[in-house]
N, C-alpha and C. Protein backbone atom coordinates (compact mmCIF):
# COMPACT_ATOMS: atom_id res chain seq x y z
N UNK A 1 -39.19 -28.74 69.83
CA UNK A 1 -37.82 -28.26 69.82
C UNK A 1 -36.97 -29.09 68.86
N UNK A 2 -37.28 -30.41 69.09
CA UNK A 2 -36.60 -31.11 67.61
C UNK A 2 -36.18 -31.00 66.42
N UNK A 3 -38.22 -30.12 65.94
CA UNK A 3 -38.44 -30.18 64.69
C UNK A 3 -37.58 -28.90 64.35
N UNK A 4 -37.10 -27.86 65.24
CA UNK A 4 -36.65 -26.73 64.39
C UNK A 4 -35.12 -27.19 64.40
N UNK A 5 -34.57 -28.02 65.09
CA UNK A 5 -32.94 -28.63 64.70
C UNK A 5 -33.01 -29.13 63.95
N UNK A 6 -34.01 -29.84 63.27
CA UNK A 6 -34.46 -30.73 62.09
C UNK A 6 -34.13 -29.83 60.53
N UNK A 7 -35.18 -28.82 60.62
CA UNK A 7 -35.32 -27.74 59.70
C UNK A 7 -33.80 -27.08 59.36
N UNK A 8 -33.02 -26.84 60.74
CA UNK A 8 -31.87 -26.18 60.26
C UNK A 8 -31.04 -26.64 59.64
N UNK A 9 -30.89 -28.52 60.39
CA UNK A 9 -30.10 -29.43 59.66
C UNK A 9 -30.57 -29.43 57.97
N UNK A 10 -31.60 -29.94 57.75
CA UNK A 10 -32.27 -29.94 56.30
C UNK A 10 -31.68 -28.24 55.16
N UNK A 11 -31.82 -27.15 56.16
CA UNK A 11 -31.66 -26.22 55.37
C UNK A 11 -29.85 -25.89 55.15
N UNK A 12 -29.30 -26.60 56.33
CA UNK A 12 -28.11 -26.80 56.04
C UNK A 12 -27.38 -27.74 54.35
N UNK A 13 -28.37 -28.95 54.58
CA UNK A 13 -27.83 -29.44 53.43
C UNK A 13 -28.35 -28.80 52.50
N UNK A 14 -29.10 -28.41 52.11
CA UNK A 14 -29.83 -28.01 50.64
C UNK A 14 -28.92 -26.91 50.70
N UNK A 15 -28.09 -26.14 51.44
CA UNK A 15 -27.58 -25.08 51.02
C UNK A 15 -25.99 -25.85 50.57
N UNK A 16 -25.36 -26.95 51.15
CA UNK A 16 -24.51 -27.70 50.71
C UNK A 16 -24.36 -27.78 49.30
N UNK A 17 -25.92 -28.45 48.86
CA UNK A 17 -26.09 -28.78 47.39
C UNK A 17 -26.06 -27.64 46.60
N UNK A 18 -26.66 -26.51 46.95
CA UNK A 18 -26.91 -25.92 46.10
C UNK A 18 -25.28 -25.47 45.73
N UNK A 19 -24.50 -24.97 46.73
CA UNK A 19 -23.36 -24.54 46.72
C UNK A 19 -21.93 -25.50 45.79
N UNK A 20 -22.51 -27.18 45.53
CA UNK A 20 -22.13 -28.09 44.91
C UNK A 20 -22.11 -28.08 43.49
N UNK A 21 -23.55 -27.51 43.43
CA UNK A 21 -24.11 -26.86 42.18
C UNK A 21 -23.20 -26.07 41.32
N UNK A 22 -23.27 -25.13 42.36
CA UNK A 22 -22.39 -24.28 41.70
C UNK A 22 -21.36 -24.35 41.48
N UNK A 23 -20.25 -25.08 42.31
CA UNK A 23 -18.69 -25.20 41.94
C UNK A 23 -18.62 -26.09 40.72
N UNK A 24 -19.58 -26.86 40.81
CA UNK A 24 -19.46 -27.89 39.13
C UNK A 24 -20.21 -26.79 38.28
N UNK A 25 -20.86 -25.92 38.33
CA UNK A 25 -21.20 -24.82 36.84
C UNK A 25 -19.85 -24.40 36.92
N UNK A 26 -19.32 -24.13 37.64
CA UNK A 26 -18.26 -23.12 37.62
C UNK A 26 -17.20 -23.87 36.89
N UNK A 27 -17.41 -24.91 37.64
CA UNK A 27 -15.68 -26.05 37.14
C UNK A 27 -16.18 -26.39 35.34
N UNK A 28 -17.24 -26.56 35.16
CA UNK A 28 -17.41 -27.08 33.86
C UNK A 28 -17.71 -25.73 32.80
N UNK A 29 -18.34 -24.77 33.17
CA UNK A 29 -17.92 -23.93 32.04
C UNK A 29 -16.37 -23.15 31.97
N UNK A 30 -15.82 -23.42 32.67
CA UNK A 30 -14.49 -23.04 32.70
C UNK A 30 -13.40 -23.66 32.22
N UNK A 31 -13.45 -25.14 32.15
CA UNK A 31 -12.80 -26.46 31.71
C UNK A 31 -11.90 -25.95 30.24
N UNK A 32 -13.14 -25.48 29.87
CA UNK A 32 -12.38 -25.51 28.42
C UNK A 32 -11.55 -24.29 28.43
N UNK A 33 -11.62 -22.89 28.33
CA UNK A 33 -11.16 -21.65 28.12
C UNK A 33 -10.27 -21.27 28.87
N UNK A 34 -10.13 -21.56 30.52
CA UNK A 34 -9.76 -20.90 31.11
C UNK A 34 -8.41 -22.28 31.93
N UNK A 35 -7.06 -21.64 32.29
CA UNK A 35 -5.77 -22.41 32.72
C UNK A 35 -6.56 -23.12 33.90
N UNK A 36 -5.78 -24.20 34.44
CA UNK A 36 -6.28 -24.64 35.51
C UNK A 36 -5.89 -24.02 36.88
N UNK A 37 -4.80 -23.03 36.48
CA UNK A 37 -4.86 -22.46 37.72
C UNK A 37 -5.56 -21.19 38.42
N UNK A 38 -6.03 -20.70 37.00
CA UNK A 38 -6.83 -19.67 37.13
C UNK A 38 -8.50 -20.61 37.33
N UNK A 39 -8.60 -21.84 36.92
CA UNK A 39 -9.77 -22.01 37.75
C UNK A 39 -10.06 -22.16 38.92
N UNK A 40 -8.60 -22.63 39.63
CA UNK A 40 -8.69 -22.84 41.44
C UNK A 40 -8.77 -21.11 41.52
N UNK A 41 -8.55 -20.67 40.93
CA UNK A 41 -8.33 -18.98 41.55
C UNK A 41 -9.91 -18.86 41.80
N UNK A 42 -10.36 -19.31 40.43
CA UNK A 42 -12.09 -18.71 40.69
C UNK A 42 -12.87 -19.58 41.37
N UNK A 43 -12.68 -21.19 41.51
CA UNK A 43 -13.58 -21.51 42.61
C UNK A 43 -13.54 -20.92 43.90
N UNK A 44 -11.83 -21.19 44.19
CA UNK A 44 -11.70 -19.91 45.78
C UNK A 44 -12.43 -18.80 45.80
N UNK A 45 -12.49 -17.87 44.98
CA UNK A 45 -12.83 -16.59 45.04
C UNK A 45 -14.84 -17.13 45.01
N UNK A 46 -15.33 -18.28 44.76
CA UNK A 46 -16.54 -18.65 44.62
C UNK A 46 -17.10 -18.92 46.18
N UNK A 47 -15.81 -19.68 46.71
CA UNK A 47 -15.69 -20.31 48.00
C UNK A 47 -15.96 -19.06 49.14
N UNK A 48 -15.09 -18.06 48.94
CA UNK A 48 -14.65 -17.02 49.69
C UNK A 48 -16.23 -16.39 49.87
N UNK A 49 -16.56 -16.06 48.72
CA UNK A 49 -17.72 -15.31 48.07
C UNK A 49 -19.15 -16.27 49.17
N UNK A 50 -18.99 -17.28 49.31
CA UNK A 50 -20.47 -18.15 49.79
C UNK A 50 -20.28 -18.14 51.11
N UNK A 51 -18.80 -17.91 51.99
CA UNK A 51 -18.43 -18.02 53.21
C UNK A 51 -19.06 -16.74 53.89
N UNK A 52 -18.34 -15.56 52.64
CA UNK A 52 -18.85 -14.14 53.53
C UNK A 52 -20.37 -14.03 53.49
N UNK A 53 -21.02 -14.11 52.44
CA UNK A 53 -22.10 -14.26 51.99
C UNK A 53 -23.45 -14.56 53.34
N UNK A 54 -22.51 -16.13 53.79
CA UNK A 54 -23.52 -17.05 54.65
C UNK A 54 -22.68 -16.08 56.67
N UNK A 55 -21.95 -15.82 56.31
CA UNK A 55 -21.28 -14.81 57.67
C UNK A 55 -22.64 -13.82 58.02
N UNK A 56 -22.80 -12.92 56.86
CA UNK A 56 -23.65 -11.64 56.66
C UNK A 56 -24.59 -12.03 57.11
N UNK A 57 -25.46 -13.17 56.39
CA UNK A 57 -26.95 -13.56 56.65
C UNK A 57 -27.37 -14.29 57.44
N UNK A 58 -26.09 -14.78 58.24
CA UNK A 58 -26.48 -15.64 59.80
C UNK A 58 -25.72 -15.24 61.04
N UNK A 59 -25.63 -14.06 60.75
CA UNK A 59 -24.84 -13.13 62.07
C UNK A 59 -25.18 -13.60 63.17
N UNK A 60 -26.53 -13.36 64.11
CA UNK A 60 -27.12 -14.31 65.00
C UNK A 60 -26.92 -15.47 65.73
N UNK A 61 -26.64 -15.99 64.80
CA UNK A 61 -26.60 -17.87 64.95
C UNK A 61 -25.73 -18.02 66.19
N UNK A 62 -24.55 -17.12 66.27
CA UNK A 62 -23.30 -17.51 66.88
C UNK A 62 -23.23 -17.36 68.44
């Protein structure tokens, strides 16, 4: 019973990172071209996007 709280914790972070990942692609190809306020617009809308995303695919959980 451990090992699968183990697994979820673990798959929890790697989904952290990966999601880390992405806000720095996002923040750094954007740096240059785009206002800074239109980049908070698009990390939110990145943010929003990974929240519903992880809602959909872990309906269950709750």
């Amino acid at each position: 019973m451990v090992s699968s709280h183990l697994s979820v914790g673990s798959a929890m972070s790697l989904s952290a990172v990966v999601f880390a990942l992405i806000i720095m692609c996002v923040t750094t190809g954007l740096m240059t071209v785009v206002p800074p306020f239109w980049q908070m617009v698009a990390k939110g809308s990145v943010l929003i996007f990974a929240v519903v995303l992880n809602h959909l695919l872990v309906k269950d959980n709750v």
